[in-house]
N, C-alpha and C. Protein backbone atom coordinates (compact mmCIF):
# COMPACT_ATOMS: atom_id res chain seq x y z
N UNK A 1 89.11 -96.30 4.31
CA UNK A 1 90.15 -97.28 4.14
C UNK A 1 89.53 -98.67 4.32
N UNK A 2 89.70 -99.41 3.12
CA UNK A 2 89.21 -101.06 3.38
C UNK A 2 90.31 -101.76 4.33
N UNK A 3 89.72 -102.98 5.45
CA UNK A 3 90.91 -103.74 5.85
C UNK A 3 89.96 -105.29 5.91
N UNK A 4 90.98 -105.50 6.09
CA UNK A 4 90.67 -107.54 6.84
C UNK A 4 91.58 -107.63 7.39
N UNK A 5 90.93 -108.23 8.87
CA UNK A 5 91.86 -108.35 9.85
C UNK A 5 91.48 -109.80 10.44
N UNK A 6 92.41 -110.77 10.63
CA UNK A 6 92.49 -112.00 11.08
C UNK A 6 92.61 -111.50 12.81
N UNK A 7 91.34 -111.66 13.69
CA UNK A 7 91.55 -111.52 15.24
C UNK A 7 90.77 -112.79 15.72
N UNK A 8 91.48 -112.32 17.17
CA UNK A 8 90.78 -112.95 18.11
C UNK A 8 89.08 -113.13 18.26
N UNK A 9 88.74 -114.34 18.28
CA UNK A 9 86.73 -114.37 18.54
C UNK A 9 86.53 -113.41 19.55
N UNK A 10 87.59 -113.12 20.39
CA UNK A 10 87.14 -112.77 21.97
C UNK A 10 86.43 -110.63 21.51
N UNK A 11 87.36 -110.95 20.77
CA UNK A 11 87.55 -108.93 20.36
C UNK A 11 85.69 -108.62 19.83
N UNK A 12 84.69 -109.70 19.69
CA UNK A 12 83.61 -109.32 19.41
C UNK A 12 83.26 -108.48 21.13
N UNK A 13 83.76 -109.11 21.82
CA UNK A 13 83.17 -108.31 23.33
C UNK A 13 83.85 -106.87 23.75
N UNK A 14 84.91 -106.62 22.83
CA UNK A 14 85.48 -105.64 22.71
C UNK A 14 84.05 -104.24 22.76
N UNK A 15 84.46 -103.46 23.30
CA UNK A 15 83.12 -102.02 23.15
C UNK A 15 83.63 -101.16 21.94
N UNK A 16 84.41 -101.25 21.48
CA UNK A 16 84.96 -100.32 19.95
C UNK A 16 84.21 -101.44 18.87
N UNK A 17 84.85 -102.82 19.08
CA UNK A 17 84.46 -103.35 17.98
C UNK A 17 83.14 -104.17 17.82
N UNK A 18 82.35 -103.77 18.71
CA UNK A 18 80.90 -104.34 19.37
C UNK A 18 79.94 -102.70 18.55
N UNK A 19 80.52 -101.94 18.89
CA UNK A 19 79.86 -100.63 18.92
C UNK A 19 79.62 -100.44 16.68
N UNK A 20 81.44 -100.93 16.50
CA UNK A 20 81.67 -100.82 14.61
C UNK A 20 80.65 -101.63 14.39
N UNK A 21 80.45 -102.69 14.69
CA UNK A 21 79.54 -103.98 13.98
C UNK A 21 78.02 -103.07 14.19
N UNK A 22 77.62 -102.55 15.36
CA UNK A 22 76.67 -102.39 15.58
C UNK A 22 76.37 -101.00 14.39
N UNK A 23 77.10 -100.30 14.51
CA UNK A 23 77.05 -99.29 13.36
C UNK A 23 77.75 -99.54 11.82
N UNK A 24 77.41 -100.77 11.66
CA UNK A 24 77.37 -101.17 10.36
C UNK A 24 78.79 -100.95 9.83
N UNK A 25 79.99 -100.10 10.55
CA UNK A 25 81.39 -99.78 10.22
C UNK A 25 81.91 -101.28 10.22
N UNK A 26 81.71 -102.39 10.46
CA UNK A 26 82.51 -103.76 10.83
C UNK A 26 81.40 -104.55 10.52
N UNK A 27 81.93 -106.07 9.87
CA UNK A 27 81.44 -106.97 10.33
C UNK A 27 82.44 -108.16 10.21
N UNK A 28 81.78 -109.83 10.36
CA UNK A 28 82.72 -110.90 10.49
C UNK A 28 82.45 -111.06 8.86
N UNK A 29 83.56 -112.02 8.48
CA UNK A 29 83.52 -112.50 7.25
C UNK A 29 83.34 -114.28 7.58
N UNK A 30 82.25 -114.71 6.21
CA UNK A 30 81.75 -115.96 6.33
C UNK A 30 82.15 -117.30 7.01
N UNK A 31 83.35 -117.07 7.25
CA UNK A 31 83.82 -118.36 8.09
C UNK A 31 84.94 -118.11 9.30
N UNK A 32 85.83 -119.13 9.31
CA UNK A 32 86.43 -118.72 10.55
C UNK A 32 87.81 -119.31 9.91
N UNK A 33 89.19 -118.91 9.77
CA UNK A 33 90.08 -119.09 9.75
C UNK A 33 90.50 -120.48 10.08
N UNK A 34 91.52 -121.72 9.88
CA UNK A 34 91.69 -122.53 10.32
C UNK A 34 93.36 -122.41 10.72
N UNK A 35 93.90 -122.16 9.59
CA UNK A 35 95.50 -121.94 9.81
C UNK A 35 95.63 -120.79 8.77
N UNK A 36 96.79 -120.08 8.60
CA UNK A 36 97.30 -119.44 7.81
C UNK A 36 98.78 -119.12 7.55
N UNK A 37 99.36 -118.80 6.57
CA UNK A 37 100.55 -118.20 6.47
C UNK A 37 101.55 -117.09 6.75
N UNK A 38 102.25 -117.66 7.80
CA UNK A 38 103.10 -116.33 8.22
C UNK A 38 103.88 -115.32 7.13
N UNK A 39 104.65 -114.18 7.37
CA UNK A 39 105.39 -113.31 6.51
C UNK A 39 106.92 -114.43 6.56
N UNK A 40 106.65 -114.99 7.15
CA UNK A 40 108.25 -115.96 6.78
C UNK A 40 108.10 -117.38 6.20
N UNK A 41 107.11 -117.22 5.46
CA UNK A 41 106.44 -118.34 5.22
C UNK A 41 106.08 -119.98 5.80
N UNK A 42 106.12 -120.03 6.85
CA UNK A 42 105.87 -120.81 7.70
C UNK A 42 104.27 -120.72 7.73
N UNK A 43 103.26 -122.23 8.18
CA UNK A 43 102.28 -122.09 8.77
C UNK A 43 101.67 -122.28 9.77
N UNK A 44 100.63 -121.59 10.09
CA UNK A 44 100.47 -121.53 11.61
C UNK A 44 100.11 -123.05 12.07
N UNK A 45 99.65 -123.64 13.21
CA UNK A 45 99.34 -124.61 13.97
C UNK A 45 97.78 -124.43 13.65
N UNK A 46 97.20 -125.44 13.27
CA UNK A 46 95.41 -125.50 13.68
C UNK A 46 94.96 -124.23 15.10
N UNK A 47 94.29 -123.69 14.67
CA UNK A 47 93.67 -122.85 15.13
C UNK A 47 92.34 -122.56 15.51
N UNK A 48 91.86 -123.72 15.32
CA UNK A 48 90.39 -123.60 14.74
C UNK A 48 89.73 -123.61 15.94
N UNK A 49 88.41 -122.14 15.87
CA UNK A 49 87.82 -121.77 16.96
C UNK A 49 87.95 -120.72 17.27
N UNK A 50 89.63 -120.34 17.19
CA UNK A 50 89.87 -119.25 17.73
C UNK A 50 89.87 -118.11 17.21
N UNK A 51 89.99 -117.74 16.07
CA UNK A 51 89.81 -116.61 15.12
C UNK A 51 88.56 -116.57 13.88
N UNK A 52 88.89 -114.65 14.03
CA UNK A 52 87.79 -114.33 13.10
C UNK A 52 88.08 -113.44 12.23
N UNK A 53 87.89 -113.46 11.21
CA UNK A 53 87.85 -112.44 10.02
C UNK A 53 86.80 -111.56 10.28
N UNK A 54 87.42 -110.65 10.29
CA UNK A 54 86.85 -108.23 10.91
C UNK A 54 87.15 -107.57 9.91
N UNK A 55 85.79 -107.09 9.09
CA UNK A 55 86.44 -106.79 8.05
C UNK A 55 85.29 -105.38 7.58
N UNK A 56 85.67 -104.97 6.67
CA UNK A 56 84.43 -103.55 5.74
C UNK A 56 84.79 -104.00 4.47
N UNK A 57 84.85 -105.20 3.81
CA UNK A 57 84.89 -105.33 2.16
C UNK A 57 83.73 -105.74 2.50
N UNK A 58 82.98 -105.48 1.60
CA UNK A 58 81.63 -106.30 1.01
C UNK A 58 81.91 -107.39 0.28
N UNK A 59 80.59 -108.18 0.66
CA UNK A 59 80.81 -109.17 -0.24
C UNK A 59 79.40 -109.59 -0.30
N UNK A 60 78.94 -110.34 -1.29
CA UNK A 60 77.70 -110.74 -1.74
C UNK A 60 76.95 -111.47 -0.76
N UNK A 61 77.28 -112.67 -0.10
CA UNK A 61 76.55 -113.32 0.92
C UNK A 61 76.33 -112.34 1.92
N UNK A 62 76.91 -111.69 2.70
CA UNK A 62 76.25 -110.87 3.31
C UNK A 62 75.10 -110.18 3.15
N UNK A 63 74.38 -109.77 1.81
CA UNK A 63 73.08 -109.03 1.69
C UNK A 63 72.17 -110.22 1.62
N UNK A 64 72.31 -111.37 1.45
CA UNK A 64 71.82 -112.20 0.92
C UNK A 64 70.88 -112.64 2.55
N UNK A 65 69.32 -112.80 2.61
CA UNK A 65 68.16 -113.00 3.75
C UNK A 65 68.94 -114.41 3.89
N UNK A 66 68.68 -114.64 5.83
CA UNK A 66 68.73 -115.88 6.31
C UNK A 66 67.22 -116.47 6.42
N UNK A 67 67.28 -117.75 5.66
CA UNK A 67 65.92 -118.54 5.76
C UNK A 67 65.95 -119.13 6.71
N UNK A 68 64.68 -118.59 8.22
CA UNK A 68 64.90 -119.22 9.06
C UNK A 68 63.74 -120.22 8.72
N UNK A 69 63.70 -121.52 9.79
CA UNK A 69 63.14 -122.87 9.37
C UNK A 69 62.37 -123.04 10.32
N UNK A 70 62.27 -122.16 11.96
CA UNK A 70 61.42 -122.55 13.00
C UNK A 70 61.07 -121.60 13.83
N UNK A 71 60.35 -121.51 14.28
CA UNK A 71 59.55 -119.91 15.01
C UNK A 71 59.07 -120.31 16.89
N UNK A 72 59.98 -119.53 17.21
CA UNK A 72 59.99 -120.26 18.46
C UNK A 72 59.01 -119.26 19.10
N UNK A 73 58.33 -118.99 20.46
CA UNK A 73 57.15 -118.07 21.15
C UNK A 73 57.49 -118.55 22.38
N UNK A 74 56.88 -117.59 23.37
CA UNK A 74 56.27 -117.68 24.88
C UNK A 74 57.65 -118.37 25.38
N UNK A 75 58.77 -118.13 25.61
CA UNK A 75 59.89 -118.39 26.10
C UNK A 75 60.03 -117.34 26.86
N UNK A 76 59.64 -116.12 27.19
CA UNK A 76 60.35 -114.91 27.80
C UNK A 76 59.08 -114.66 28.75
């Protein structure tokens, strides 16, 4: 079953949904929600920060390599 689910940032510390991400069943989607539209069509208040898109659709940016730019050492 595909979903997208608009949650809480906090639910990454969650152990179900820490464990999905880790087994590739979950991940976040590219950005972070700002406001959205209720079922009564009303919209929400700025939100921003607090939510995350949890999701199993694929989507293209995700396969896509992060170019990192700096190589850090001897910190540990």
């Amino acid at each position: 079953m595909k979903f997208l689910i608009v949650g809480n940032k906090n639910a990454l510390t969650y152990k179900e949904v820490f464990k999905s991400i880790k087994d590739g069943k979950l991940w976040l989607g590219i950005n972070s929600p700002k406001e959205f539209e209720l079922p009564d069509g009303k919209i929400t208040k700025k939100i921003s920060g607090l939510c995350r898109w949890f999701t199993n659709l694929d989507y293209t940016k995700r396969h896509e390599d992060l170019e990192l730019t700096q190589k850090f050492e001897g910190y540990l």
